[in-house]
C-alpha atoms as a PDB file:
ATOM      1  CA  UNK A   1     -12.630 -64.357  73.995  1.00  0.00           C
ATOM      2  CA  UNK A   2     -13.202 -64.647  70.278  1.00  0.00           C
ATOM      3  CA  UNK A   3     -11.359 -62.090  67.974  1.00  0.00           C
ATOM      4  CA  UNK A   4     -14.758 -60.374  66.721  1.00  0.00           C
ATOM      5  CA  UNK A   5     -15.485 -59.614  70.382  1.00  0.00           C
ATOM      6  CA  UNK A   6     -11.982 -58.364  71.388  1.00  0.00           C
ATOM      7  CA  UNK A   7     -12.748 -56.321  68.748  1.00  0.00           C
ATOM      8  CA  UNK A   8     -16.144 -54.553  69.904  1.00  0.00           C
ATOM      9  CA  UNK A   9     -14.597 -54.432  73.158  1.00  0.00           C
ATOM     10  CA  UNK A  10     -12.276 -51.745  71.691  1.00  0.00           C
ATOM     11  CA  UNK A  11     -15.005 -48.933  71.156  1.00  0.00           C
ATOM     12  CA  UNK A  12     -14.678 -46.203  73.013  1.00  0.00           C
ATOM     13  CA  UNK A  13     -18.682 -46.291  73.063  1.00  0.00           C
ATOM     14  CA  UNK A  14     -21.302 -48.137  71.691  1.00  0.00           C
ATOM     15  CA  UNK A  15     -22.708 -47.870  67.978  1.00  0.00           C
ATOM     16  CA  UNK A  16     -26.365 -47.350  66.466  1.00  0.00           C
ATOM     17  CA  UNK A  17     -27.149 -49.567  63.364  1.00  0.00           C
ATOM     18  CA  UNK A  18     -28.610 -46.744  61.162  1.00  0.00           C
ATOM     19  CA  UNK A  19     -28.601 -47.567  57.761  1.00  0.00           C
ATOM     20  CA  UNK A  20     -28.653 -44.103  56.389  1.00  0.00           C
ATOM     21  CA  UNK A  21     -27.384 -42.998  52.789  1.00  0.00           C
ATOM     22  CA  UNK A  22     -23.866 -41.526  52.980  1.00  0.00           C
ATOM     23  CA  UNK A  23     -21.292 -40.153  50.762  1.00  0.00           C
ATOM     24  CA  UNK A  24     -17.552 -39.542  50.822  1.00  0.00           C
ATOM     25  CA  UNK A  25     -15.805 -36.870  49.375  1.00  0.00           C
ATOM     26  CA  UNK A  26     -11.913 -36.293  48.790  1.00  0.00           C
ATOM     27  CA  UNK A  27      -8.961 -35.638  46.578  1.00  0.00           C
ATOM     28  CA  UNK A  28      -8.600 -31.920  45.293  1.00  0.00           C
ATOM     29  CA  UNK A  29     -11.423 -29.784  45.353  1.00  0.00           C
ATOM     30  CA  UNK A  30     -13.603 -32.826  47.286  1.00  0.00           C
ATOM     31  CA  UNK A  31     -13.955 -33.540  43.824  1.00  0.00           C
ATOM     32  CA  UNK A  32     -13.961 -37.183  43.899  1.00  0.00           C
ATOM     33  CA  UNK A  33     -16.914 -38.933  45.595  1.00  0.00           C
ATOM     34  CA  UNK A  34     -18.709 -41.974  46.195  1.00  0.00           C
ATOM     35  CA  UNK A  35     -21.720 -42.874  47.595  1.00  0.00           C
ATOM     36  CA  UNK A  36     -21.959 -45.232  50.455  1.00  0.00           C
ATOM     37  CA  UNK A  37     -24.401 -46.892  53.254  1.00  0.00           C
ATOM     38  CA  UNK A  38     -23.534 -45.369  56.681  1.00  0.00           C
ATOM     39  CA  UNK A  39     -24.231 -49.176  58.663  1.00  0.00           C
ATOM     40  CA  UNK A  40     -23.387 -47.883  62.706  1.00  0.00           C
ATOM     41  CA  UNK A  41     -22.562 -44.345  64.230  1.00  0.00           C
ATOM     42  CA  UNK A  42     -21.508 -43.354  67.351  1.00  0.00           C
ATOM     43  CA  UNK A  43     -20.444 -40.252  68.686  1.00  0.00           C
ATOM     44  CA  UNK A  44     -16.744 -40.584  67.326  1.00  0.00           C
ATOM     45  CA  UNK A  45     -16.912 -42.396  64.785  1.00  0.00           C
ATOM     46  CA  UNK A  46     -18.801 -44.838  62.241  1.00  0.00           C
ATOM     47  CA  UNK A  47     -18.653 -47.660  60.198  1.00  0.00           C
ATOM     48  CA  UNK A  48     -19.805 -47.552  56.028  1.00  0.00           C
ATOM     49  CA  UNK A  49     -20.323 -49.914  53.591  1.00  0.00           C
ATOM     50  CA  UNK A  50     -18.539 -48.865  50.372  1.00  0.00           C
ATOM     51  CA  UNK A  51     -17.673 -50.796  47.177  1.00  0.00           C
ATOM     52  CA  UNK A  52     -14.206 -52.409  47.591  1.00  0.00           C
ATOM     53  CA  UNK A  53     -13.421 -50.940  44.129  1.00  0.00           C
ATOM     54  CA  UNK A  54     -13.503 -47.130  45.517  1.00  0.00           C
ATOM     55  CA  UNK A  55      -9.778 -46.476  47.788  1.00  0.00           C
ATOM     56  CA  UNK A  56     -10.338 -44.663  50.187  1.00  0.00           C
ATOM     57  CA  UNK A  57      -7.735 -42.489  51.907  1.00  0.00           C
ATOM     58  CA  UNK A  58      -6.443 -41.775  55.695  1.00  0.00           C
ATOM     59  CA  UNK A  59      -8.549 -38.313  56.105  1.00  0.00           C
ATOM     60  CA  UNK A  60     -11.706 -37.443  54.021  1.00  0.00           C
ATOM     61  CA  UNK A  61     -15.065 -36.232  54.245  1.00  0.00           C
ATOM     62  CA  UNK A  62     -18.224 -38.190  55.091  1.00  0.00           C
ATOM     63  CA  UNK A  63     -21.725 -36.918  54.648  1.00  0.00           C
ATOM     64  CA  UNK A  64     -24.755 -37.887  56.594  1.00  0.00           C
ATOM     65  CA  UNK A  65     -27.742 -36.959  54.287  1.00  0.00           C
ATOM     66  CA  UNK A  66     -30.149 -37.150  56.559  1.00  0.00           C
ATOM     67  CA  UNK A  67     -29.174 -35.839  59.809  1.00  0.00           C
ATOM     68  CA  UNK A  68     -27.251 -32.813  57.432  1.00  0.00           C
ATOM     69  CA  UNK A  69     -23.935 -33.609  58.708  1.00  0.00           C
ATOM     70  CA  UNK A  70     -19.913 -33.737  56.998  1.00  0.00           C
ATOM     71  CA  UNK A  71     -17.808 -34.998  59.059  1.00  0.00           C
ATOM     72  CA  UNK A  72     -13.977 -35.064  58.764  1.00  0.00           C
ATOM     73  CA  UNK A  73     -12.946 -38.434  59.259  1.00  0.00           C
ATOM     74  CA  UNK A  74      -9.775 -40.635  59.911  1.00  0.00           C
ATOM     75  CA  UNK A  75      -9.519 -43.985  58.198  1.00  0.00           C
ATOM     76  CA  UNK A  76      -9.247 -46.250  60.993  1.00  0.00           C
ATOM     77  CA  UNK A  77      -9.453 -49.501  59.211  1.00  0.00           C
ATOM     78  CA  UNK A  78     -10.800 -50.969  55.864  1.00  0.00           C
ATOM     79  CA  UNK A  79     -12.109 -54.723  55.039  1.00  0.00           C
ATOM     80  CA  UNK A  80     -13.590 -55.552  51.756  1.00  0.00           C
ATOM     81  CA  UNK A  81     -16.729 -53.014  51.506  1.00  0.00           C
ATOM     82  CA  UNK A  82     -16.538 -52.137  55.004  1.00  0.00           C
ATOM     83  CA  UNK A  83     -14.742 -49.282  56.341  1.00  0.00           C
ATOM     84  CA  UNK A  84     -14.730 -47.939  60.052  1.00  0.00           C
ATOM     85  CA  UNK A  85     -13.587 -44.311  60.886  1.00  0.00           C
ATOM     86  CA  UNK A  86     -13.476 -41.630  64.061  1.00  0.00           C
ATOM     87  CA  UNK A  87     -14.661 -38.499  63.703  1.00  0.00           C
ATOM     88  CA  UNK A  88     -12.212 -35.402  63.912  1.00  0.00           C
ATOM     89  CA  UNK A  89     -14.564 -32.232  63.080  1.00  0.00           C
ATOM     90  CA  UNK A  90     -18.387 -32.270  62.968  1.00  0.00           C
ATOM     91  CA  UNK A  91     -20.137 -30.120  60.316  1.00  0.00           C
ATOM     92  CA  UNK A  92     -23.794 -28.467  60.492  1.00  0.00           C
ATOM     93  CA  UNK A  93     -24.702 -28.590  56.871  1.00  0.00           C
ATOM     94  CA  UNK A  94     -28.265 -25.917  57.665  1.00  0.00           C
ATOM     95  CA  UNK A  95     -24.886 -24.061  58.902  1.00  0.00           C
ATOM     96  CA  UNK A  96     -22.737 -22.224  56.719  1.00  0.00           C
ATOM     97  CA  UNK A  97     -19.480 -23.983  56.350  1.00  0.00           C
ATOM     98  CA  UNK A  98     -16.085 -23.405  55.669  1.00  0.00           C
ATOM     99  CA  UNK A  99     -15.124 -22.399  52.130  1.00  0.00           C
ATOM    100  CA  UNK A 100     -12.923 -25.637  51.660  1.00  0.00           C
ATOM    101  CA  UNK A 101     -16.749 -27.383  52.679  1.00  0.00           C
ATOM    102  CA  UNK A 102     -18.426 -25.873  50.191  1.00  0.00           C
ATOM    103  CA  UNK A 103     -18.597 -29.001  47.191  1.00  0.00           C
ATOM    104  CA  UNK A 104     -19.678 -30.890  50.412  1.00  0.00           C
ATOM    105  CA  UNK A 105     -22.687 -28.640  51.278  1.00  0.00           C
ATOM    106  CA  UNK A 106     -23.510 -27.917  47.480  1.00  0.00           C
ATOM    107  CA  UNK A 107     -23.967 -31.749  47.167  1.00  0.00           C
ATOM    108  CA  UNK A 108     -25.930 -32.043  50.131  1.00  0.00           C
ATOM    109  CA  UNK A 109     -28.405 -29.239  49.001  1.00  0.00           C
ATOM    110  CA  UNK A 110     -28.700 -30.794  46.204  1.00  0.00           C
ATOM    111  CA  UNK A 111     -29.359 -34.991  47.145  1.00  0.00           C
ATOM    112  CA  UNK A 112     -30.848 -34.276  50.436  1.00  0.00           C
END
């Protein structure tokens, strides 16, 4: 068995390649963001494609733009400008959100 498919075989479910615009959002505030290409979702988590430049750390917030979702996310690993993550908390942006969410919905309103 080759490493990439030990790998796959790992997943807790399959992913969908979507290739939908994303964005993550952290520090203080959510103030710091970048935007990124959400390449595969599944129900617990995803994959992105993200500028090597950009760190990104353990927990942070990762937008969906459009299905109008945030998701809180745990960094599960990160190579080059990919970056693969599980899902802790799903967000309903057409929801109102919690008031730590806010920057998150704002910038959905205002990209979608």
């Amino acid at each position: 068995m080759t490493n990439a498919r030990a790998f796959l075989d790992r997943r807790a479910e399959p992913r969908v390649s979507i290739n939908a615009r994303g964005r993550i959002m952290h520090g203080d505030k959510l103030a710091i963001w970048a935007d990124c290409m959400i390449k595969d979702m599944s129900d617990s988590g995803a994959k992105i494609e993200l500028s090597h430049l950009h760190k990104v750390p353990p927990r942070f917030i990762l937008i969906h733009f459009q299905a109008g979702m945030a998701f809180e996310v745990v960094l599960k690993w990160r190579r080059g400008d990919l970056a693969g993550m599980a899902f802790e908390v799903k967000h309903n942006l057409e929801q109102p959100v919690p008031a730590r969410l806010e920057p998150v919905r704002t910038a959905w309103l205002a990209l979608r």
